[in-house]
Protein backbone atom coordinates (compact mmCIF):
# COMPACT_ATOMS: atom_id res chain seq x y z
CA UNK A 1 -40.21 -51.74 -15.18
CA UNK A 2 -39.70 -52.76 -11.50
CA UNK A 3 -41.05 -51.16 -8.57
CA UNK A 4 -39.74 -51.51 -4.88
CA UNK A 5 -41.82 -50.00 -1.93
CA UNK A 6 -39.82 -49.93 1.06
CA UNK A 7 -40.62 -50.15 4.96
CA UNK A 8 -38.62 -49.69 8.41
CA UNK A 9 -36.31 -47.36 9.50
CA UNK A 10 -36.98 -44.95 12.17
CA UNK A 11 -35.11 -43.64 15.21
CA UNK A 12 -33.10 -46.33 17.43
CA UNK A 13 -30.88 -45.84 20.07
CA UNK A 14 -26.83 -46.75 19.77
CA UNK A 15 -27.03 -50.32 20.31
CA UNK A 16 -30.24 -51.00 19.17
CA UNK A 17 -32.37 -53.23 16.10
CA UNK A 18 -34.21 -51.96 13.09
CA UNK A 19 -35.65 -54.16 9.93
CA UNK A 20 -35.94 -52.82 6.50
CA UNK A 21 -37.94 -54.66 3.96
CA UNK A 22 -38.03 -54.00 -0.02
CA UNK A 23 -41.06 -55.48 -1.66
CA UNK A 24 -40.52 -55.78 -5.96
CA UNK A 25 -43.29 -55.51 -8.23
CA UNK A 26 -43.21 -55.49 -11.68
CA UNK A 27 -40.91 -57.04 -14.69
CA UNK A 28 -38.88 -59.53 -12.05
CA UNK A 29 -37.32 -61.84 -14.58
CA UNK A 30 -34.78 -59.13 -15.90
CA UNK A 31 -33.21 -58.92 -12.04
CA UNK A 32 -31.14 -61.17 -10.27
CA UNK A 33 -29.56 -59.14 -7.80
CA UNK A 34 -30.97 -56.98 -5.49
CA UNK A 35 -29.33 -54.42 -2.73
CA UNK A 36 -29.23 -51.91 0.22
CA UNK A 37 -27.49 -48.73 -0.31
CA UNK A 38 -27.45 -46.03 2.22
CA UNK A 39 -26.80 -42.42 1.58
CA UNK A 40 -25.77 -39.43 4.53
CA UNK A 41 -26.65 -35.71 3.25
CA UNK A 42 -23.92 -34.46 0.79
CA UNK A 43 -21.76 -37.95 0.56
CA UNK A 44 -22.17 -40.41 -2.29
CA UNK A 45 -24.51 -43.09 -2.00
CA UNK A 46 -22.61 -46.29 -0.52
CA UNK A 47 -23.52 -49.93 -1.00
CA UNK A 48 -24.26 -51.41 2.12
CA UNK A 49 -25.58 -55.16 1.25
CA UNK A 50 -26.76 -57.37 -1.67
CA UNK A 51 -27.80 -60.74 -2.06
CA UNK A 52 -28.49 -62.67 -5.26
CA UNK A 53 -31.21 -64.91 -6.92
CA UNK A 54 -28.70 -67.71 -5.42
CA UNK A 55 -27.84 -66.56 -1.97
CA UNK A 56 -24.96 -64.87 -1.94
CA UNK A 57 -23.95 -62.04 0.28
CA UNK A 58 -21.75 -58.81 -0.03
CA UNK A 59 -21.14 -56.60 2.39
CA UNK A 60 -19.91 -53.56 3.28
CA UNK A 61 -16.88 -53.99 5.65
CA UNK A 62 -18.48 -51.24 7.92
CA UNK A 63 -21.52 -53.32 8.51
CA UNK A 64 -19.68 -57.25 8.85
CA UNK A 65 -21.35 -59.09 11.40
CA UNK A 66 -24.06 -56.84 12.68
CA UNK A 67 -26.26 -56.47 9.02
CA UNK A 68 -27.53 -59.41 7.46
CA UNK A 69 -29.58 -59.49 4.00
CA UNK A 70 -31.67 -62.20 2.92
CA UNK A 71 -34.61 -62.32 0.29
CA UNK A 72 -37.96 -64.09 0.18
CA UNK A 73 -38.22 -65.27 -3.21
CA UNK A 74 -41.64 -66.44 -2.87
CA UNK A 75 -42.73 -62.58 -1.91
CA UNK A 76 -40.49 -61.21 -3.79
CA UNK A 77 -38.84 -59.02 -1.12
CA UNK A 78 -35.90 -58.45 0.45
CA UNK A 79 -34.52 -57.60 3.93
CA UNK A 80 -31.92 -56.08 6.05
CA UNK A 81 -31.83 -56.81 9.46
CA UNK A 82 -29.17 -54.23 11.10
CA UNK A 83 -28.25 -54.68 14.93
CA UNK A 84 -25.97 -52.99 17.52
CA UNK A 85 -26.69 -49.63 15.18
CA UNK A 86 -24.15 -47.05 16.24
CA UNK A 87 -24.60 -43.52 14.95
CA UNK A 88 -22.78 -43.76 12.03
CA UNK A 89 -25.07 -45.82 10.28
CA UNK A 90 -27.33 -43.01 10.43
CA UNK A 91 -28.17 -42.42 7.08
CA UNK A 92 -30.82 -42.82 4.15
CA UNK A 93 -31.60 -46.19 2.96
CA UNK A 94 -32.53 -46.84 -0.23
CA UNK A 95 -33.46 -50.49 -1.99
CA UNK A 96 -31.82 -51.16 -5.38
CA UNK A 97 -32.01 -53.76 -7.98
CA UNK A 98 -30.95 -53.58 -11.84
CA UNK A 99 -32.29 -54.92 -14.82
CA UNK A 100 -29.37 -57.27 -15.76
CA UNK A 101 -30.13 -57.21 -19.47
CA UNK A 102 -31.10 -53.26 -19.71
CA UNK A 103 -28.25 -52.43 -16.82
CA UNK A 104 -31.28 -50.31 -15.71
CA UNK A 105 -30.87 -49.60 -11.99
CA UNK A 106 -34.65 -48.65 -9.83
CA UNK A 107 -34.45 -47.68 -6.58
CA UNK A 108 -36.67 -47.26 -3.56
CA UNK A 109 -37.68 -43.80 -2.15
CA UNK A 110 -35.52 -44.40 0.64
CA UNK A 111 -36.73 -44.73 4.29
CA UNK A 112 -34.31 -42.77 7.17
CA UNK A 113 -32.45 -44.34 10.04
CA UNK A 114 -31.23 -42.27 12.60
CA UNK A 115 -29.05 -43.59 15.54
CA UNK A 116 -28.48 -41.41 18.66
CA UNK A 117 -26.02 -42.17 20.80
């Protein structure tokens, strides 16, 4: 089992910075990969970042140069720093990771961002 507690979010004006952090607890040896998905009322939930137990990066070509991921391996979290927010990156974000040898995906409770413009 893995457990991710989630913090940030909040409301932010067009142009402006939020953090989200994703702190994992639990049985960490079975992930390797962990993520940011993002979900708007009555759409499907989108991938928005992920980074590896290596370093590398996706993104979503929506979020390219102004969202960066990165992990902490030694706290076991990870991060998403989003900047010049616009308001359609308002949404729900939700931390993911999967259990690579279960394919078992946890998720956060999801923390809201909302953008005015």
């Amino acid at each position: 089992q893995v457990q991710l507690v989630e913090s940030g979010g909040g409301l932010v004006q067009a142009g402006g910075s939020l953090r989200h952090s994703c702190a994992a607890s639990g049985t960490l040896f079975s992930i390797n990969t962990m993520a940011w998905y993002r979900q708007v009322p009555g759409k499907q939930r989108d991938l928005v970042a992920s980074i590896t137990s290596t370093g590398s990066t996706n993104y979503a070509d929506s979020v390219k140069g102004r969202f960066t991921i990165s992990s902490d391996s030694a706290e076991s979290t990870v991060y998403l720093q989003m900047n010049n927010l616009n308001p359609e990156d308002t949404a729900v974000y939700y931390c993911n990771t999967r259990n690579r040898l279960t394919k078992v995906d946890y998720w956060g409770k999801g923390t809201l961002v909302t953008v005015s413009s």
